[in-house]
Protein backbone atom coordinates (compact mmCIF):
# COMPACT_ATOMS: atom_id res chain seq x y z
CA UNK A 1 -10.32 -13.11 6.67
CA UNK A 2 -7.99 -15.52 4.71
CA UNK A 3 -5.20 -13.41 4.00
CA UNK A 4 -3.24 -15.49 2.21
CA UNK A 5 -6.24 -16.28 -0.58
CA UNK A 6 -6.75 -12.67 -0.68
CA UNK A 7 -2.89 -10.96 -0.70
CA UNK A 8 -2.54 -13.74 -3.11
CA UNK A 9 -5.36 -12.38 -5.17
CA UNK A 10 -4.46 -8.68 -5.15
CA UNK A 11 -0.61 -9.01 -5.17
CA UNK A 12 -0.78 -10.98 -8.40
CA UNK A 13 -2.35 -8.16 -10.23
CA UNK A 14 -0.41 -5.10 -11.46
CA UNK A 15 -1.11 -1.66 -10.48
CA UNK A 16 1.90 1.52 -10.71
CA UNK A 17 0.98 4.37 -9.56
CA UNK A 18 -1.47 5.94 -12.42
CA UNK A 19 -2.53 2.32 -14.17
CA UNK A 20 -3.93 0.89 -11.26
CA UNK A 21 -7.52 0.01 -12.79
CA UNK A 22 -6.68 -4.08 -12.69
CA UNK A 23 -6.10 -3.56 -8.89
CA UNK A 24 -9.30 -1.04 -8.07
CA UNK A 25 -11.89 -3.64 -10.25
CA UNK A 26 -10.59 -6.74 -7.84
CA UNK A 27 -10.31 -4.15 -4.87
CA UNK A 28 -14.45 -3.14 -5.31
CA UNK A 29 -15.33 -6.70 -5.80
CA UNK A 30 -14.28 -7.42 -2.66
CA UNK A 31 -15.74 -4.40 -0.67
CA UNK A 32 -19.34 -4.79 -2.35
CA UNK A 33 -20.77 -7.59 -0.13
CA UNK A 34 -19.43 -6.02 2.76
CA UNK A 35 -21.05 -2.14 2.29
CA UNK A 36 -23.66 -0.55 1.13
CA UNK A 37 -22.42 1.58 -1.60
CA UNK A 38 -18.99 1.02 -3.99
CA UNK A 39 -18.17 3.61 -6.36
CA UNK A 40 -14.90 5.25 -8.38
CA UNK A 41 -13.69 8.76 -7.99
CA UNK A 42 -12.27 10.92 -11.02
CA UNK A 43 -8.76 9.79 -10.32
CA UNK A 44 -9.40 6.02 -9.61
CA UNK A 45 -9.84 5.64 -6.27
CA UNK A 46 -11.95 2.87 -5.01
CA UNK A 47 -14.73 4.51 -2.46
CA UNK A 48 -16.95 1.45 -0.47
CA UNK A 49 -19.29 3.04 1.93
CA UNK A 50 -21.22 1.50 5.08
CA UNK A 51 -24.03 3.66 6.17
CA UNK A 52 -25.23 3.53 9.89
CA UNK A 53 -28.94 5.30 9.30
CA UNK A 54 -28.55 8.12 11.12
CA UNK A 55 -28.86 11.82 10.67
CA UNK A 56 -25.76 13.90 9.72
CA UNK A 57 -23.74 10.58 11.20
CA UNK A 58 -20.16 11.51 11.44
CA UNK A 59 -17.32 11.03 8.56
CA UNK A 60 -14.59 8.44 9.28
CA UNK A 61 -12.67 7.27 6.61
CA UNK A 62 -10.09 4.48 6.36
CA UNK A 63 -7.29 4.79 3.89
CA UNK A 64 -5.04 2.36 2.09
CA UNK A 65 -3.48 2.72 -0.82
CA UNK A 66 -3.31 -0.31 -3.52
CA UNK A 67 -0.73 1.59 -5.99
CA UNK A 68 2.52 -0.38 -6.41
CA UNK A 69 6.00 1.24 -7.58
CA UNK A 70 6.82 -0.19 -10.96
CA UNK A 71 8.57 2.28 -13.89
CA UNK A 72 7.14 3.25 -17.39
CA UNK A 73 9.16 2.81 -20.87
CA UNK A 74 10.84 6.00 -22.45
CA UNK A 75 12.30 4.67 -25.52
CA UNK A 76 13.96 1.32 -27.92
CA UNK A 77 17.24 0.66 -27.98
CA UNK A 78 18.16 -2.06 -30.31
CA UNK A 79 14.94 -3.51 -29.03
CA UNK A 80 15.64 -3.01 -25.52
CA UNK A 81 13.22 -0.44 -23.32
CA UNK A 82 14.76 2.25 -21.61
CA UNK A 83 12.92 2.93 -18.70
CA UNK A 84 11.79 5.26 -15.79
CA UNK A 85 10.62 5.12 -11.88
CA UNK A 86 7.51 5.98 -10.89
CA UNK A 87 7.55 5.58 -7.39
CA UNK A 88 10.79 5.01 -5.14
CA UNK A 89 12.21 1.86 -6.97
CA UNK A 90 15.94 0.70 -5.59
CA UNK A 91 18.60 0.63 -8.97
CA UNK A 92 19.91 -2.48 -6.22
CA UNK A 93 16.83 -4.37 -6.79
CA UNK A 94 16.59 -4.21 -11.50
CA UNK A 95 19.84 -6.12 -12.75
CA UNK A 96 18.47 -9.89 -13.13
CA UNK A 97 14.69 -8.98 -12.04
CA UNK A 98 11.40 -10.59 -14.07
CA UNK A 99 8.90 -7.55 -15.08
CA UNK A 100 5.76 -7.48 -16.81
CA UNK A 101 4.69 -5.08 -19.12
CA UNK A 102 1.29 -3.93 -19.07
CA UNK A 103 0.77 -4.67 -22.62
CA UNK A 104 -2.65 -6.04 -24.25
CA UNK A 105 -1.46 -9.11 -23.74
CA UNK A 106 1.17 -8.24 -21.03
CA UNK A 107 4.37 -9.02 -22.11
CA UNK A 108 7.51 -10.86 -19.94
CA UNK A 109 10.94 -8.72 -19.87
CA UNK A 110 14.00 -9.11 -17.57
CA UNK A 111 16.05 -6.53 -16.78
CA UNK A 112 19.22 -6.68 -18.66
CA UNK A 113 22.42 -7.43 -16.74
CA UNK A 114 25.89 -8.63 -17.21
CA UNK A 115 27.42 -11.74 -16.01
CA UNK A 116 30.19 -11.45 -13.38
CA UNK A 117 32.88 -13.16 -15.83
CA UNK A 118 32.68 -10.01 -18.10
CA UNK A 119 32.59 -7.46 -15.01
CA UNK A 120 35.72 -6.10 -14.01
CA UNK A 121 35.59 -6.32 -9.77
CA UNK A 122 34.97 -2.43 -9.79
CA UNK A 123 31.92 -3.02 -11.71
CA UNK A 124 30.41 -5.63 -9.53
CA UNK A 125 30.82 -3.22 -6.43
CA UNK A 126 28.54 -0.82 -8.39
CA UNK A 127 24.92 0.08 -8.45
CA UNK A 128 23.84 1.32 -11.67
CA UNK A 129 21.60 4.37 -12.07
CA UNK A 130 18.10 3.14 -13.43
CA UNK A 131 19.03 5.75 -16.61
CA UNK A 132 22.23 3.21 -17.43
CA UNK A 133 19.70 -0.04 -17.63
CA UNK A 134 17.60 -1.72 -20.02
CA UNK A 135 14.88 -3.94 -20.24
CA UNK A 136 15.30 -7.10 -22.88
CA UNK A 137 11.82 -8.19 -23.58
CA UNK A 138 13.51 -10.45 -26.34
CA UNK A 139 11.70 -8.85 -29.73
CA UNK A 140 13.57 -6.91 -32.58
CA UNK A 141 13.65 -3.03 -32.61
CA UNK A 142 10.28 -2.73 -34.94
CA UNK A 143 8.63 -5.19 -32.71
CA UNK A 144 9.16 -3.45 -29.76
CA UNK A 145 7.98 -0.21 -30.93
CA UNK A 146 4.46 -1.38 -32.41
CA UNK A 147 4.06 -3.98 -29.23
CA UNK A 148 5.35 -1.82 -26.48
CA UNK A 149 4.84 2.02 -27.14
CA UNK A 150 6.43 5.09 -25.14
CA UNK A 151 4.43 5.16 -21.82
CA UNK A 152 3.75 1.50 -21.39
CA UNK A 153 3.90 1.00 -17.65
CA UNK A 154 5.27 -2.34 -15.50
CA UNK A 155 5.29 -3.65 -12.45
CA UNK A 156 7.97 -6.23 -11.26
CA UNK A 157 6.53 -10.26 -12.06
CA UNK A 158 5.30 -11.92 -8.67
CA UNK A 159 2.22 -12.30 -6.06
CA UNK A 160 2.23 -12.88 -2.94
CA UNK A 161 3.34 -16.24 -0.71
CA UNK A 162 3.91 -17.95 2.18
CA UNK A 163 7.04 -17.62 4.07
CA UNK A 164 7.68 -19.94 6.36
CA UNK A 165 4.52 -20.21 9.34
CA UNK A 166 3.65 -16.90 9.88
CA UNK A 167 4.59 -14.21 7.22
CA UNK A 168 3.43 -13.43 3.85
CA UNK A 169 5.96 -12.18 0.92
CA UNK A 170 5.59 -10.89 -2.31
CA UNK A 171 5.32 -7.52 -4.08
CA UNK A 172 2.90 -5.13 -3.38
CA UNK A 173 2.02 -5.85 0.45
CA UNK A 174 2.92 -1.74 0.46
CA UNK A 175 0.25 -1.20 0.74
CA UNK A 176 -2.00 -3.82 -0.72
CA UNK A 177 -1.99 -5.54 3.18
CA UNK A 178 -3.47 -2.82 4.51
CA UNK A 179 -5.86 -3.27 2.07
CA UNK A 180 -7.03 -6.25 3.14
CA UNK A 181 -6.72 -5.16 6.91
CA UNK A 182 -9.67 -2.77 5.80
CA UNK A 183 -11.39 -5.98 4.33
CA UNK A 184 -11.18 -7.37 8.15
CA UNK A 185 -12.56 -4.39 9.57
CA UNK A 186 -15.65 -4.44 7.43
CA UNK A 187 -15.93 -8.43 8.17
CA UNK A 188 -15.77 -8.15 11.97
CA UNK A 189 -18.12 -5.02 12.04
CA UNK A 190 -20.87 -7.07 9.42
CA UNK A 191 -23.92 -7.20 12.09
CA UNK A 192 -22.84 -4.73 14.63
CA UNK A 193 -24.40 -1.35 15.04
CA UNK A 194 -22.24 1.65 14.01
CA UNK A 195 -22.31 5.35 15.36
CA UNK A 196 -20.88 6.80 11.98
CA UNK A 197 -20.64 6.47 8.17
CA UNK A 198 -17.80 4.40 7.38
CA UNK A 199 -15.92 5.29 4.11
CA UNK A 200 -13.22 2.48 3.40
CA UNK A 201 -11.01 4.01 0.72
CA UNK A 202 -8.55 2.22 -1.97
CA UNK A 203 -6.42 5.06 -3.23
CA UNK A 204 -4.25 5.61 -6.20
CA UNK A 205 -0.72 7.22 -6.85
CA UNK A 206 0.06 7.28 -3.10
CA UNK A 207 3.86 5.98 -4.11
CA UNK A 208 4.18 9.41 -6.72
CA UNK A 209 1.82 12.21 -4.86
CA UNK A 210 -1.06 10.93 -2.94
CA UNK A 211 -2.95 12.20 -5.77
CA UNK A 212 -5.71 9.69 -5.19
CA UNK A 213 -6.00 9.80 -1.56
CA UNK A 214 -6.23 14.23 -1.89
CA UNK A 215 -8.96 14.33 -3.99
CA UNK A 216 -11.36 11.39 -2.10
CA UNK A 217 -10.39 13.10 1.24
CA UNK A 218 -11.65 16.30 -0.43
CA UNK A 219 -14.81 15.05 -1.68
CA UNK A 220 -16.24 12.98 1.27
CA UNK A 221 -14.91 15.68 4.15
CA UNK A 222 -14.80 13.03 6.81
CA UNK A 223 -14.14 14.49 10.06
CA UNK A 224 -11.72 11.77 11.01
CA UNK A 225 -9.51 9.20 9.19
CA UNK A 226 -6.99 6.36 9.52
CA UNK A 227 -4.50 6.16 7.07
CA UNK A 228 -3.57 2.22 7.55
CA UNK A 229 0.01 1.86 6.05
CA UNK A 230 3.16 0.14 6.26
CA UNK A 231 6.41 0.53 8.05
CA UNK A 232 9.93 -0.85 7.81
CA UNK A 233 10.28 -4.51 9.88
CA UNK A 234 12.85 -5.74 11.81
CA UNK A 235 15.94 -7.75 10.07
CA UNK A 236 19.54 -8.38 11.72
CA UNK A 237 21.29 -5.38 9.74
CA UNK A 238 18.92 -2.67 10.68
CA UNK A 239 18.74 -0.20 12.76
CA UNK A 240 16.94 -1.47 15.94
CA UNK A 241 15.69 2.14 16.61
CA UNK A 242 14.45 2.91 13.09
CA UNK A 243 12.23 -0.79 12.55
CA UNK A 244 9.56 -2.43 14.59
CA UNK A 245 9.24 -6.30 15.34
CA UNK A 246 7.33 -8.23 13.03
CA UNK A 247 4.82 -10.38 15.17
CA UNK A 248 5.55 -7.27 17.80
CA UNK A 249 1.52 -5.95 17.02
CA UNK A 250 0.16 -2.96 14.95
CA UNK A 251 2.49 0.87 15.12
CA UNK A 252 0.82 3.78 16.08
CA UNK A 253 2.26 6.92 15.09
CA UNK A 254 2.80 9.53 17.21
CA UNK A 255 3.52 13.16 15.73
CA UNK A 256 2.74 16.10 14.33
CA UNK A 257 0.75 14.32 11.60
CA UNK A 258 -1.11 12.29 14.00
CA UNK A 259 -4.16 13.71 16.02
CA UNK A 260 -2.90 12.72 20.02
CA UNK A 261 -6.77 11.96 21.02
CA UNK A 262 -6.92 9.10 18.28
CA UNK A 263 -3.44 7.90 18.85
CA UNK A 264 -4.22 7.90 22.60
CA UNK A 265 -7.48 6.05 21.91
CA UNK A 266 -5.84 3.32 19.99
CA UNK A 267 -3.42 2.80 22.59
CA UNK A 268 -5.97 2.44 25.07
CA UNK A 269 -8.33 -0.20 23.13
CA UNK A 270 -4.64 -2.62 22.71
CA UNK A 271 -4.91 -2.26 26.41
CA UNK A 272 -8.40 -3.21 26.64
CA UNK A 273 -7.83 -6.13 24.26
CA UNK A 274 -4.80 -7.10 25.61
CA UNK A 275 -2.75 -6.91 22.17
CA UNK A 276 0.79 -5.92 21.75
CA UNK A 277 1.11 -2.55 19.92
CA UNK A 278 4.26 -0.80 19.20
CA UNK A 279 4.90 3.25 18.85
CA UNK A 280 6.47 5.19 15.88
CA UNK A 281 8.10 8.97 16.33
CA UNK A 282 6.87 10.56 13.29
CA UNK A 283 8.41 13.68 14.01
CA UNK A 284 7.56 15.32 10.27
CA UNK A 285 5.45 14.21 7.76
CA UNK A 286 4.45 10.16 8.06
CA UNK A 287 5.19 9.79 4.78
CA UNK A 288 1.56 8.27 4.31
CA UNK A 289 -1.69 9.58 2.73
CA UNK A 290 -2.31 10.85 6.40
CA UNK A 291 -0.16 13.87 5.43
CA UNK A 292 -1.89 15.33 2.79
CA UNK A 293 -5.21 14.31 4.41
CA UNK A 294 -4.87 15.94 7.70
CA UNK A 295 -5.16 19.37 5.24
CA UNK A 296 -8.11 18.98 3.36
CA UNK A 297 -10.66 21.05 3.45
CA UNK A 298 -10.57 22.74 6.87
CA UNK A 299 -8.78 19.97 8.14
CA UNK A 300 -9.02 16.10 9.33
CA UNK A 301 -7.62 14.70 12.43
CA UNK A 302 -6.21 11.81 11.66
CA UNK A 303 -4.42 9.20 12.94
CA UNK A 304 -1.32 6.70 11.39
CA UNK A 305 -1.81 2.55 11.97
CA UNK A 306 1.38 0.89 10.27
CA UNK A 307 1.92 -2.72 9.69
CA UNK A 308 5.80 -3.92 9.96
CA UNK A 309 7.26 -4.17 6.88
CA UNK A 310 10.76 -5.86 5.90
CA UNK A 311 12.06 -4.91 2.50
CA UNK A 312 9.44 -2.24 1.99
CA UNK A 313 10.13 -1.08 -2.26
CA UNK A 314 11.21 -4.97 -3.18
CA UNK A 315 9.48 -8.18 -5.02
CA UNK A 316 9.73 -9.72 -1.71
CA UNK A 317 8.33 -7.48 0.89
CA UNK A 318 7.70 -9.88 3.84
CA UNK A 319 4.49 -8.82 6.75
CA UNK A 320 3.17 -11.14 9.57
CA UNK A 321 -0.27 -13.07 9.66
CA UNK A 322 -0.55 -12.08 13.14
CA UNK A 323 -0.08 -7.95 12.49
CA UNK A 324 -2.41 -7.93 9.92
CA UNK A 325 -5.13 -9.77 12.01
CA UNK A 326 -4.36 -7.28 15.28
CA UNK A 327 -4.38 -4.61 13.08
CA UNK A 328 -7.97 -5.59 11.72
CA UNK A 329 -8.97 -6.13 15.45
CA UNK A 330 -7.66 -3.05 16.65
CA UNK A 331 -9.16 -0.94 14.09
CA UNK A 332 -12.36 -2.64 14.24
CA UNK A 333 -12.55 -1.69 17.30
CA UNK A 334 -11.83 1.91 17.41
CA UNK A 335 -14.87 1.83 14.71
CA UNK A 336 -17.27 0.34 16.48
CA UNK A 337 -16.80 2.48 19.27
CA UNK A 338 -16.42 5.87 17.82
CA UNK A 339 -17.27 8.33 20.38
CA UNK A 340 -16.41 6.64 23.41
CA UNK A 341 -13.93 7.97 26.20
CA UNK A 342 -12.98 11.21 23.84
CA UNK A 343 -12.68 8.84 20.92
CA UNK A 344 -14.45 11.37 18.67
CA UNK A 345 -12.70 14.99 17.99
């Protein structure tokens, strides 16, 4: 798997939670030379499913989401958008910041912001509330109206990069990495023989409900899933008991939301492959699609594989080459050998 080609491919495209069809037509070209089947649900979701010819073959699903935060207009101001969330979007990261606007064509606009020489030194100190901020996409009041109607969605502008040796940076990566990790899996399983029916699963609206992620969970009733996220990286002013290493291997969570026999069986394939892994308390919800899925139907065990993450909600959200690639192997593994030393449940 060239990540970089691929991240580069995906990240570039813009998706918010609830417009994500750009994303889900690139996301299904990619999985149809690696499965047998590729199809859409109701809500958006991208479905690509590897058979394995046998009878009543076990469910296991793999789940990443390929929604993006981004924010949707709510009104013109003197030809400036006001503007909304959807998702968790920092008011830090907006004053200064290139968007797109998902326009027919898409349109450029820059968050409006004021030069320190006309801020008084209490203003600079301040983070303004997303409701106190415009967008200037540089057109007259009438022009913005009949260009840019109530309910246009946007993303920030960016792709995805090289950053320095070993990471990758750019918007997106939550959770359009993991993604691609499940774009690894189905490359390194391509020939080898397969105890279940693998669905690999690009959801929507994870970053406003999990809305996509419920309803495919719902209709293919897998018996078990992996919900293949991200999680906050390492940087000198975090917490060192609240972020994980980047370079330091895949996270397995460990919780309520996380079935013990898979987390237990992922720890015991690093072992087997000799790859660092690291552990996350998820002591509540994991604040993934694993949540939601562990309750449909009559229930899922499931199991939480995170990739660090530094500046998880940003333009410049920064992984490791090497995470994604143990991730891949890691996860490849636990599918190809389903049913082995209590891996089933």
């Amino acid at each position: 798997m060239n990540y970089e080609q691929t991240l580069s491919r995906l990240c570039a495209l813009s998706g918010p939670s609830g417009f994500e069809e750009r994303v889900t037509g690139a996301a299904a070209e990619l999985l149809r030379p690696l499965v047998d089947e590729v199809y859409c649900t109701r809500l958006g979701s991208v479905v690509g499913l590897r058979r394995c010819g046998r009878d009543n073959a076990p469910r296991l699903l793999l789940d990443a989401h390929l929604d993006e935060i981004g924010f949707i207009v709510t009104g013109h101001e003197e030809g400036f958008l006001r503007f909304a969330p959807l998702g968790g979007v920092d008011p830090r990261m907006l004053p200064d910041r290139e968007v797109v606007l998902l326009t027919d064509p898409p349109v450029h606009g820059v968050v409006a912001c004021l030069p320190p020489h006309v801020q008084t030194a209490e203003d600079m100190d301040k983070s303004l509330p997303i409701k106190d901020l415009y967008i200037d996409v540089g057109l007259s009041q009438e022009e913005a109206e009949r260009r840019i109607p109530l309910g246009t969605p946007a993303t920030y502008r960016g792709g995805c990069a090289p950053l320095g040796e070993n990471l990758l940076s750019g918007k997106a990566l939550d959770d359009r990495a993991g993604f691609a990790v499940l774009l690894d899996v189905l490359e390194q399983l391509k020939g080898r023989e397969l105890k279940v029916d693998l669905y690999v699963l690009g959801s929507t609206q994870e970053e406003t409900h999990s809305t996509g992620a419920i309803t495919a969970a719902y209709e293919i009733a897998p018996r078990m899933c992996v919900a293949v996220d991200v999680t906050h990286g390492d940087s000198p002013d975090a917490s060192k008991n609240e972020t994980f290493k980047l370079g330091g291997g895949p996270v397995i969570g460990v919780g309520p939301n996380c079935a013990r026999s898979l987390s237990g069986r992922l720890k015991e394939l690093a072992v087997e492959l000799d790859m660092p892994v690291q552990t996350e308390v998820m002591s509540g919800s994991s604040g993934t699609n694993a949540w939601p899925i562990q309750v449909s139907r009559e229930g899922v065990a499931t199991a939480v594989l995170s990739i660090p993450e530094r500046y998880m909600h940003t333009p410049v959200e920064a992984v490791s080459k090497q995470d994604l690639e143990n991730t891949a192997k890691l996860l490849a593994a636990f599918v190809e050998h389903f049913g082995e030393e209590g891996a089933s449940c």
